[in-house]
N, C-alpha and C. Protein backbone atom coordinates (compact mmCIF):
# COMPACT_ATOMS: atom_id res chain seq x y z
N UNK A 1 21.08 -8.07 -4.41
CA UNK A 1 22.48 -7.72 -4.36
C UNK A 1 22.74 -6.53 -5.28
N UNK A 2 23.75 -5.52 -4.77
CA UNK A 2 23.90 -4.04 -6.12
C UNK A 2 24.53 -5.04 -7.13
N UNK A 3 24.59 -3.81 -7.78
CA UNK A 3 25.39 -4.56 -9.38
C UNK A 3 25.77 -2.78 -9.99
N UNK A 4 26.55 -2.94 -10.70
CA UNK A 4 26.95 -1.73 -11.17
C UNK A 4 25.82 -0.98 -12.15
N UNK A 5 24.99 -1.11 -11.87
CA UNK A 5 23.48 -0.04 -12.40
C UNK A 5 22.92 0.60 -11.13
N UNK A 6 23.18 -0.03 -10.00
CA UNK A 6 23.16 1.22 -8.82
C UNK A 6 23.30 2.66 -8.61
N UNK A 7 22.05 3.53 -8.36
CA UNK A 7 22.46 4.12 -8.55
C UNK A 7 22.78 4.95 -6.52
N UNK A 8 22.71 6.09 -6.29
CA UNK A 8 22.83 6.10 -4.71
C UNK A 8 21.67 6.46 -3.89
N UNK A 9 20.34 6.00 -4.71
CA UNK A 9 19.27 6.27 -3.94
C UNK A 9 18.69 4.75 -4.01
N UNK A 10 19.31 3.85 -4.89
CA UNK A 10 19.25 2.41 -4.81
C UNK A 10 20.40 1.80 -3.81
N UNK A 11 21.50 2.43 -3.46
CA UNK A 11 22.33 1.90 -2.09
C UNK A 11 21.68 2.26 -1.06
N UNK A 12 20.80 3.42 -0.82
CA UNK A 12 20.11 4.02 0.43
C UNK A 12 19.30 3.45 0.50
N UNK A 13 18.38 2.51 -0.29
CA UNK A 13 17.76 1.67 0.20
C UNK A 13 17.74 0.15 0.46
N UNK A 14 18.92 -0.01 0.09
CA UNK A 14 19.23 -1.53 -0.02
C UNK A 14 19.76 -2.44 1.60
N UNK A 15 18.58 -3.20 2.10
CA UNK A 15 19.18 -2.81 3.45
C UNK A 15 20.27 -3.48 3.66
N UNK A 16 21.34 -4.52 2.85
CA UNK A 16 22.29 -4.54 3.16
C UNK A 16 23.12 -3.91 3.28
N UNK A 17 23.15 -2.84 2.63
CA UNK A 17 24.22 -1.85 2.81
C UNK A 17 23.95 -0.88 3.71
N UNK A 18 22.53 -0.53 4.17
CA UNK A 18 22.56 0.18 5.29
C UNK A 18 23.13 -0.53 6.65
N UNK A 19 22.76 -1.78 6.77
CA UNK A 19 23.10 -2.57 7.80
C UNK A 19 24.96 -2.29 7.61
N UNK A 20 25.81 -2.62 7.10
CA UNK A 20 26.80 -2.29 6.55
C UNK A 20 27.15 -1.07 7.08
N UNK A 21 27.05 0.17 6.87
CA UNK A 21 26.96 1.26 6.98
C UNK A 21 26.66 1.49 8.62
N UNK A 22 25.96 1.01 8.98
CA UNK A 22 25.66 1.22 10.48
C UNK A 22 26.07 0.48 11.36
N UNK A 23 26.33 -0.80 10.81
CA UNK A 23 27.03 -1.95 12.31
C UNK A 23 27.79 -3.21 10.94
N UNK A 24 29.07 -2.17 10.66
CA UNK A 24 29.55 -3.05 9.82
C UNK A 24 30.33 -4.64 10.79
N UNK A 25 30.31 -5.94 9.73
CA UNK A 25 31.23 -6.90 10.12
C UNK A 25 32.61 -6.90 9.19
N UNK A 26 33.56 -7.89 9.83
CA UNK A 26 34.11 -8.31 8.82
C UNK A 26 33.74 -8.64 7.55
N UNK A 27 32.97 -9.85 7.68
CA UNK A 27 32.08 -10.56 5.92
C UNK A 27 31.67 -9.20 4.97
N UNK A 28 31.27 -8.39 5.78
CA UNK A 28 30.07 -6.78 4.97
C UNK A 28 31.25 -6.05 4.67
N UNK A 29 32.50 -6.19 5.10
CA UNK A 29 33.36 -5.09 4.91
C UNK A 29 34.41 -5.50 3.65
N UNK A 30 34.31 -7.11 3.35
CA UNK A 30 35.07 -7.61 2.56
C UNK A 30 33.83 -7.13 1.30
N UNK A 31 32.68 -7.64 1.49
CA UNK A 31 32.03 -7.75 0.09
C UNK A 31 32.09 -6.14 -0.33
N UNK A 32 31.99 -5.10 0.57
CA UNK A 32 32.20 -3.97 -0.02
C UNK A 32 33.37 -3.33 -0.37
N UNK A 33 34.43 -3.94 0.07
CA UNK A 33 35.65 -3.42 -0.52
C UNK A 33 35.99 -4.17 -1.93
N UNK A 34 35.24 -5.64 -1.83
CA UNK A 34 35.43 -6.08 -3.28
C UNK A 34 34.50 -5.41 -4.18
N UNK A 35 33.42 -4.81 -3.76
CA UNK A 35 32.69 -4.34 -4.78
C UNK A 35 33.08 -3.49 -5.15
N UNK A 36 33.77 -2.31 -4.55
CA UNK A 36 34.04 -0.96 -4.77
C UNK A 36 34.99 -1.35 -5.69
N UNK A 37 36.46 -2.47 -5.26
CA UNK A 37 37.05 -3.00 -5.85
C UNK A 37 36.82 -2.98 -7.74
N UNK A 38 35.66 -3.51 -7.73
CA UNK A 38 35.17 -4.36 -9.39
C UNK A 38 34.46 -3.14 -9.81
N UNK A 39 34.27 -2.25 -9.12
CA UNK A 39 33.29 -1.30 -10.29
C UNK A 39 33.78 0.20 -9.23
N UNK A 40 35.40 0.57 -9.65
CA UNK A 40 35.81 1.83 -9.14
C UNK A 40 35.14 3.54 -9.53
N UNK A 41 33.94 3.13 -10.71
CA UNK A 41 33.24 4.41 -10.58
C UNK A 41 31.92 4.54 -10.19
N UNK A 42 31.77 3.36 -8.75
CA UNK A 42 30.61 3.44 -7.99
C UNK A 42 31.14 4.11 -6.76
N UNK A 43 32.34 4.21 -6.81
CA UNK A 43 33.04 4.34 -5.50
C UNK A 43 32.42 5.93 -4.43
N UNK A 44 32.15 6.87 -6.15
CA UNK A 44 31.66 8.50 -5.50
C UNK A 44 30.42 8.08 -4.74
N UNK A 45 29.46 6.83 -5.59
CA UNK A 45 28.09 7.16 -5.46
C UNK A 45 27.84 6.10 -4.05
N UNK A 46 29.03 5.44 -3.59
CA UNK A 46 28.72 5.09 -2.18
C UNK A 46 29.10 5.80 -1.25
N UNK A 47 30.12 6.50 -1.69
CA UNK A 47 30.46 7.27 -0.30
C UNK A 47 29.43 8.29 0.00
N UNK A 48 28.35 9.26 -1.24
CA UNK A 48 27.75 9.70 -0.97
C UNK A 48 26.60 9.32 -0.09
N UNK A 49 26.08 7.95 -1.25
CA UNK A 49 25.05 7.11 0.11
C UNK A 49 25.41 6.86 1.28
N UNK A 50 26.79 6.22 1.93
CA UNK A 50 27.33 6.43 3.17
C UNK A 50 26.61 7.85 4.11
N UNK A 51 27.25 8.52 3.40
CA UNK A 51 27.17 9.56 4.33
C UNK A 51 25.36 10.29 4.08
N UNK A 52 24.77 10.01 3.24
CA UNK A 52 23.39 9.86 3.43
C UNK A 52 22.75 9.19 4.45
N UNK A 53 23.09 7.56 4.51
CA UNK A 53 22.81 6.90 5.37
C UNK A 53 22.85 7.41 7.21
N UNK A 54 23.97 7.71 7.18
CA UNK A 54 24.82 8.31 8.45
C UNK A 54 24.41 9.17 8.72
N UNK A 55 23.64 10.18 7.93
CA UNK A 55 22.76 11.75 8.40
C UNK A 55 21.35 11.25 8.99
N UNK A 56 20.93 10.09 8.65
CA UNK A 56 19.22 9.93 8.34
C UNK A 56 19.44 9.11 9.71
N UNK A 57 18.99 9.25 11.05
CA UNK A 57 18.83 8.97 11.95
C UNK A 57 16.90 7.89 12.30
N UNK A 58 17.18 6.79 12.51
CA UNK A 58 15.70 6.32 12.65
C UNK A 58 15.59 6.33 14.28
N UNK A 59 15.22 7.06 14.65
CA UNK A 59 14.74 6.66 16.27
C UNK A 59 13.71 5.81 16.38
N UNK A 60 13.39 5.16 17.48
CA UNK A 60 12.22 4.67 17.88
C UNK A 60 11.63 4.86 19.29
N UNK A 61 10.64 4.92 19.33
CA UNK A 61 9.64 5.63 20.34
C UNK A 61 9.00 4.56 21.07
N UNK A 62 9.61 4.53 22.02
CA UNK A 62 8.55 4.01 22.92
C UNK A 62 7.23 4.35 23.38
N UNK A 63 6.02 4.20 23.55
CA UNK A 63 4.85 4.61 24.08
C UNK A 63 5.25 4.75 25.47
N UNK A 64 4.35 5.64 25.97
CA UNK A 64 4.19 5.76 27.23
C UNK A 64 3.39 4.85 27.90
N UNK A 65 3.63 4.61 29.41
CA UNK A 65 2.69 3.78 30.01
C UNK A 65 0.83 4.57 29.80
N UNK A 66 0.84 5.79 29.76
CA UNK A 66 -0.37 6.36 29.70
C UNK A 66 -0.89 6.01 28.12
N UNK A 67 0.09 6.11 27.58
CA UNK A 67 -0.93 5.82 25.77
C UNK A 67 -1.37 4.81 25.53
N UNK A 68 -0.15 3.63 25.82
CA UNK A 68 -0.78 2.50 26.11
C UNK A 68 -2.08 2.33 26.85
N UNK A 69 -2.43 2.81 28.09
CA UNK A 69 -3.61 2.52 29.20
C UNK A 69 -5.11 2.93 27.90
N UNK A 70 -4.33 4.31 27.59
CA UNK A 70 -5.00 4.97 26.78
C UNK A 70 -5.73 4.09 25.39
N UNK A 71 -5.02 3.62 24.68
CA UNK A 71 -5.32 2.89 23.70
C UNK A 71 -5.89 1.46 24.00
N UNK A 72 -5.13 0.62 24.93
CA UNK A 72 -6.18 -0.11 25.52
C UNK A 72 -7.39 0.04 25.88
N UNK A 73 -7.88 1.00 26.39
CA UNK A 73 -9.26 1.29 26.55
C UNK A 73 -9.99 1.57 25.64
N UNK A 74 -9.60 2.33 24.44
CA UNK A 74 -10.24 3.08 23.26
C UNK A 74 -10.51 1.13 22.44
N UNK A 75 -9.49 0.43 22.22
CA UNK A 75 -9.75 -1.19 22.25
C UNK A 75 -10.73 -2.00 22.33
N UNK A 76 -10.79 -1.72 24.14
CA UNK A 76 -12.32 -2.39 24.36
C UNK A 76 -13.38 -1.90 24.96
N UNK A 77 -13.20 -0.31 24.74
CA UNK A 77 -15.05 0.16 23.80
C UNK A 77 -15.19 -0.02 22.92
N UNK A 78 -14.27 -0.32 21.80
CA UNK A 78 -14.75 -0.88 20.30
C UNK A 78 -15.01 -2.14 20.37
N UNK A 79 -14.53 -3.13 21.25
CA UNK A 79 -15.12 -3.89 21.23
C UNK A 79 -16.72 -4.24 21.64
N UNK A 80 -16.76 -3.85 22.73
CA UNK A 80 -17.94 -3.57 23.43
C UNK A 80 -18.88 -2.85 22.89
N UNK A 81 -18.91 -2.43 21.90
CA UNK A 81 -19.88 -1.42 21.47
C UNK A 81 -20.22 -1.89 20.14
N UNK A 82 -21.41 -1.73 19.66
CA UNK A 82 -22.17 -2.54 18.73
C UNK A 82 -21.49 -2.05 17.37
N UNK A 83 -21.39 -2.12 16.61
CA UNK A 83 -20.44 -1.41 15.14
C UNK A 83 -21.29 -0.15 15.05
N UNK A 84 -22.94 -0.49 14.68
CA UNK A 84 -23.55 0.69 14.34
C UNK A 84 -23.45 1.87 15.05
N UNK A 85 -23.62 1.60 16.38
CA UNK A 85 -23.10 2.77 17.20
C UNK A 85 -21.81 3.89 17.23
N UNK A 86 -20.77 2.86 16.91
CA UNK A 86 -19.63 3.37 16.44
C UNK A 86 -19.75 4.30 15.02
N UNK A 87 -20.57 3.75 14.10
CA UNK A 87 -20.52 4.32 12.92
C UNK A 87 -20.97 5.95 13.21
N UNK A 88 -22.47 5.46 13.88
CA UNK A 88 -23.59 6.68 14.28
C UNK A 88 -22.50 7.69 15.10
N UNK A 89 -21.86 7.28 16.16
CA UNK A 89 -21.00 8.34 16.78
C UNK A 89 -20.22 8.87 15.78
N UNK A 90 -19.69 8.27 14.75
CA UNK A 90 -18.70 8.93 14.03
C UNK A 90 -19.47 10.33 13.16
N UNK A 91 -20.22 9.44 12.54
CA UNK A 91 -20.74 10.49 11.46
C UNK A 91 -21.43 11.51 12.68
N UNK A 92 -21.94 11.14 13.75
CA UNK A 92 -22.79 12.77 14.56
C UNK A 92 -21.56 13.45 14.70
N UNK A 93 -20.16 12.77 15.21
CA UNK A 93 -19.26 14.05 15.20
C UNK A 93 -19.29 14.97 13.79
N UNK A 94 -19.77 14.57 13.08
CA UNK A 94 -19.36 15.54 11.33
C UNK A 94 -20.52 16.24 11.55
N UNK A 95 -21.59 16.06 12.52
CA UNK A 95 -22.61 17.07 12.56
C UNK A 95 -23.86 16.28 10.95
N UNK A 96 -23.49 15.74 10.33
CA UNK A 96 -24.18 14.76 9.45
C UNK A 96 -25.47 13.79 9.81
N UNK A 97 -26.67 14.22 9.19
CA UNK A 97 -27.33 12.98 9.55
C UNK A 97 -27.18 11.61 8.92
N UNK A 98 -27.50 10.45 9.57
CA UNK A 98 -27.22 8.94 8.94
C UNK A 98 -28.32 8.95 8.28
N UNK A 99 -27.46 8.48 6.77
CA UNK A 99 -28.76 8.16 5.83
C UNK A 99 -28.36 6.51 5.87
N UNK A 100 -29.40 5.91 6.22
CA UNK A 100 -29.82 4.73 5.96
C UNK A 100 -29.90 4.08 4.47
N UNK A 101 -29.50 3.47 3.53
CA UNK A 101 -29.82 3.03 1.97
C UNK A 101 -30.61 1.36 2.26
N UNK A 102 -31.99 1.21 1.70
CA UNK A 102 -31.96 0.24 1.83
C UNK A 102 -31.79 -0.13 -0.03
N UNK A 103 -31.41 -2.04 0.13
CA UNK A 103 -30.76 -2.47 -0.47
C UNK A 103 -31.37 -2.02 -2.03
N UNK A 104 -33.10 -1.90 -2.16
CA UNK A 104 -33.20 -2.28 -3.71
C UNK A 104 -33.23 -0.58 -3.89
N UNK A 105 -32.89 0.12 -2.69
CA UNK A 105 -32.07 2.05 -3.43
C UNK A 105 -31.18 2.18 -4.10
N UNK A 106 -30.43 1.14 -4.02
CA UNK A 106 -29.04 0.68 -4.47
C UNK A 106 -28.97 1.00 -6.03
N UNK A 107 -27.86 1.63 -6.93
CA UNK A 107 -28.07 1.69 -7.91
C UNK A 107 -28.03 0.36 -8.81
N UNK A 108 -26.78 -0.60 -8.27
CA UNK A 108 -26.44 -1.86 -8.87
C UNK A 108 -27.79 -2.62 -9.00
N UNK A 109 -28.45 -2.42 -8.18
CA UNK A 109 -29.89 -3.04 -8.30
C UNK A 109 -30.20 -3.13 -9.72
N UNK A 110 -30.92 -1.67 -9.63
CA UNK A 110 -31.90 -1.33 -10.98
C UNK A 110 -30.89 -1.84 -11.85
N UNK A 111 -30.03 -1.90 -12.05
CA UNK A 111 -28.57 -2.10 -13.49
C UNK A 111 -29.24 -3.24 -13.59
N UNK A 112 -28.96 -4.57 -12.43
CA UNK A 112 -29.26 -6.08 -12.57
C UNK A 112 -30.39 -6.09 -13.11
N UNK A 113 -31.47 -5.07 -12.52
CA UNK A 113 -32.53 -5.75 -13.10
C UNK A 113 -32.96 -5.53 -14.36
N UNK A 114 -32.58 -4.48 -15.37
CA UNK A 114 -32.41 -4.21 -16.49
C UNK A 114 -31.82 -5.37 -17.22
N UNK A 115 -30.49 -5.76 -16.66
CA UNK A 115 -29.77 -6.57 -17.33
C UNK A 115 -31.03 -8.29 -17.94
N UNK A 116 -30.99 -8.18 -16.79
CA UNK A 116 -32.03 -9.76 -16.48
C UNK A 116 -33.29 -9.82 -17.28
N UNK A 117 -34.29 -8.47 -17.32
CA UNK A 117 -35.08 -8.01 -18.39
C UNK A 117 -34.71 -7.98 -19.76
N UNK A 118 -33.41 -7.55 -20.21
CA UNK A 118 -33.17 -7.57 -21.52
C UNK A 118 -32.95 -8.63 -21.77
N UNK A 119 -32.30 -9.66 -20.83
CA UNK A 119 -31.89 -11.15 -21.74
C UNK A 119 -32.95 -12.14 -21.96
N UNK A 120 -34.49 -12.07 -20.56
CA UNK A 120 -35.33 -12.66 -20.48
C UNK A 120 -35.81 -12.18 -21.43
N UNK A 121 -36.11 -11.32 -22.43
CA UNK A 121 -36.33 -11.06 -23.47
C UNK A 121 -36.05 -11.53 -24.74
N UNK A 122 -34.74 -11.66 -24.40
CA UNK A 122 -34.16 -12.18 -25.78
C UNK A 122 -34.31 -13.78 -25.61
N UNK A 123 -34.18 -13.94 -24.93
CA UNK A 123 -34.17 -15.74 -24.30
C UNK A 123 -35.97 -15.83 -25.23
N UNK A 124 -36.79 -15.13 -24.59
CA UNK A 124 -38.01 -15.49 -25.34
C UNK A 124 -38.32 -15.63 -26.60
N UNK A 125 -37.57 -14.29 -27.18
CA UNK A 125 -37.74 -14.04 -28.41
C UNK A 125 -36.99 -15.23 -29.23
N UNK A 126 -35.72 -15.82 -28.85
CA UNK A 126 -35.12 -16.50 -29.46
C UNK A 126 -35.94 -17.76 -29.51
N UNK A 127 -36.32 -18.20 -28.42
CA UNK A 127 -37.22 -19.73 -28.42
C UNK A 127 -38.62 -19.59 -28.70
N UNK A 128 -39.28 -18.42 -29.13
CA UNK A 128 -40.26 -17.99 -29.91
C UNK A 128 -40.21 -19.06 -31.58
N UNK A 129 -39.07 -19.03 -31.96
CA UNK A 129 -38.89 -18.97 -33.79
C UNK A 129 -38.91 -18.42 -34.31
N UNK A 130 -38.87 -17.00 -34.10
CA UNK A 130 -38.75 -16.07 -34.97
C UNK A 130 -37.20 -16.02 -35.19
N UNK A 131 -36.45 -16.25 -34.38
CA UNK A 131 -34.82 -15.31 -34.50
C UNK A 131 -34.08 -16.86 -35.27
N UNK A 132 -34.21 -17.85 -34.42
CA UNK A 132 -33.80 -19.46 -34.88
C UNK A 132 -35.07 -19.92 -35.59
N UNK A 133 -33.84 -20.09 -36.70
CA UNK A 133 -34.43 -20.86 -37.81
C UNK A 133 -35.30 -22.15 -37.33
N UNK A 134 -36.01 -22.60 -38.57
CA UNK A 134 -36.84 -23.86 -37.65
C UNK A 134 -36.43 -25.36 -38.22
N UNK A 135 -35.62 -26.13 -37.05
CA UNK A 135 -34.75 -26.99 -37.34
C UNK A 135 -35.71 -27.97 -37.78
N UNK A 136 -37.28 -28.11 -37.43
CA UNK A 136 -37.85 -29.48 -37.57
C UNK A 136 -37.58 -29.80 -39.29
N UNK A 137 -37.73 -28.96 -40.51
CA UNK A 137 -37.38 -29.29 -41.77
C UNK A 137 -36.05 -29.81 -42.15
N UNK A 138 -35.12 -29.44 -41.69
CA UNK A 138 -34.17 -30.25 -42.24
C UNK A 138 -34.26 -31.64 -41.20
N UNK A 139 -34.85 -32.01 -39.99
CA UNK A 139 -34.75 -33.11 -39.52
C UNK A 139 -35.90 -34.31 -40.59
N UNK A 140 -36.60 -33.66 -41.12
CA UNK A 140 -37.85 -34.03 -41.68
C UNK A 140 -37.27 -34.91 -43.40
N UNK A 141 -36.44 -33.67 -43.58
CA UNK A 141 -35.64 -34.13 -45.03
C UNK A 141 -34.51 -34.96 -44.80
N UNK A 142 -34.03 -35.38 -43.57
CA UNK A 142 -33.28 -36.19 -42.96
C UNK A 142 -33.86 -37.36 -42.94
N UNK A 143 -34.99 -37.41 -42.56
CA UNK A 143 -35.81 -38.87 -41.91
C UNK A 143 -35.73 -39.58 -43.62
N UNK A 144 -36.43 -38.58 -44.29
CA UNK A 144 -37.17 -39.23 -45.58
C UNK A 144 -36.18 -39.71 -46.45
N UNK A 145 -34.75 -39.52 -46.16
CA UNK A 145 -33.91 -39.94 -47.33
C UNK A 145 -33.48 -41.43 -46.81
């Protein structure tokens, strides 16, 4: 709903008031005369949106029976046609050859496998004893007391 922080590119989009503006009712004609009513120095910045509204024409387009036929068909050769093919036609229109990547070309690859190397590393090193301390002595000075 506006509120008096409206400004007239927030009435131009508000679609009640375009609706208003274009196929007013009674109910739409009361709430805007009370509004204008309660906040008389919005009054410039609707009439401007008004007549914003009222310039900006939305047509709508029907398709033709041919675009339709047209687009239906373009439809189901995509369907009909394997994806890769589609791809391959696309990129030969760019005059481009298809580069193929297989998966372990991939850069994310090598990353993972770095990643997985450094921790299997540390995983060793840690259950080695060198990095963790060695708990069997204090279990030892535990037992004996």
């Amino acid at each position: 709903m506006p509120n008096s922080d409206f400004t007239v590119e927030d009435f131009c989009k508000d679609p009640n008031f375009i609706h208003w503006v274009l196929s007013p009712t009674d109910e739409s004609n009361r709430f805007w005369q009370s509004f204008m009513a309660d906040f008389p120095h919005k009054v410039a910045d609707i009439q401007l949106a008004i007549d914003y509204v009222r310039t900006i024409r939305f047509r709508e387009i029907e398709p033709s029976e041919q675009d339709l036929a047209r687009l239906k068909q373009r439809i189901w050769n995509d369907i009909e046609q394997p994806a890769g093919n589609r791809i391959a036609e696309r990129r030969s229109d760019l005059n481009q050859p298809v580069r193929i990547v297989q998966w372990y070309q991939r850069p994310y690859w090598a990353a993972a496998a770095v990643i997985v190397l450094v921790m299997s590393i540390g995983l060793g090193w840690g259950l080695s004893g060198k990095f963790l301390p060695d708990l069997s002595d204090g279990l030892r000075q535990n037992s004996g007391d």
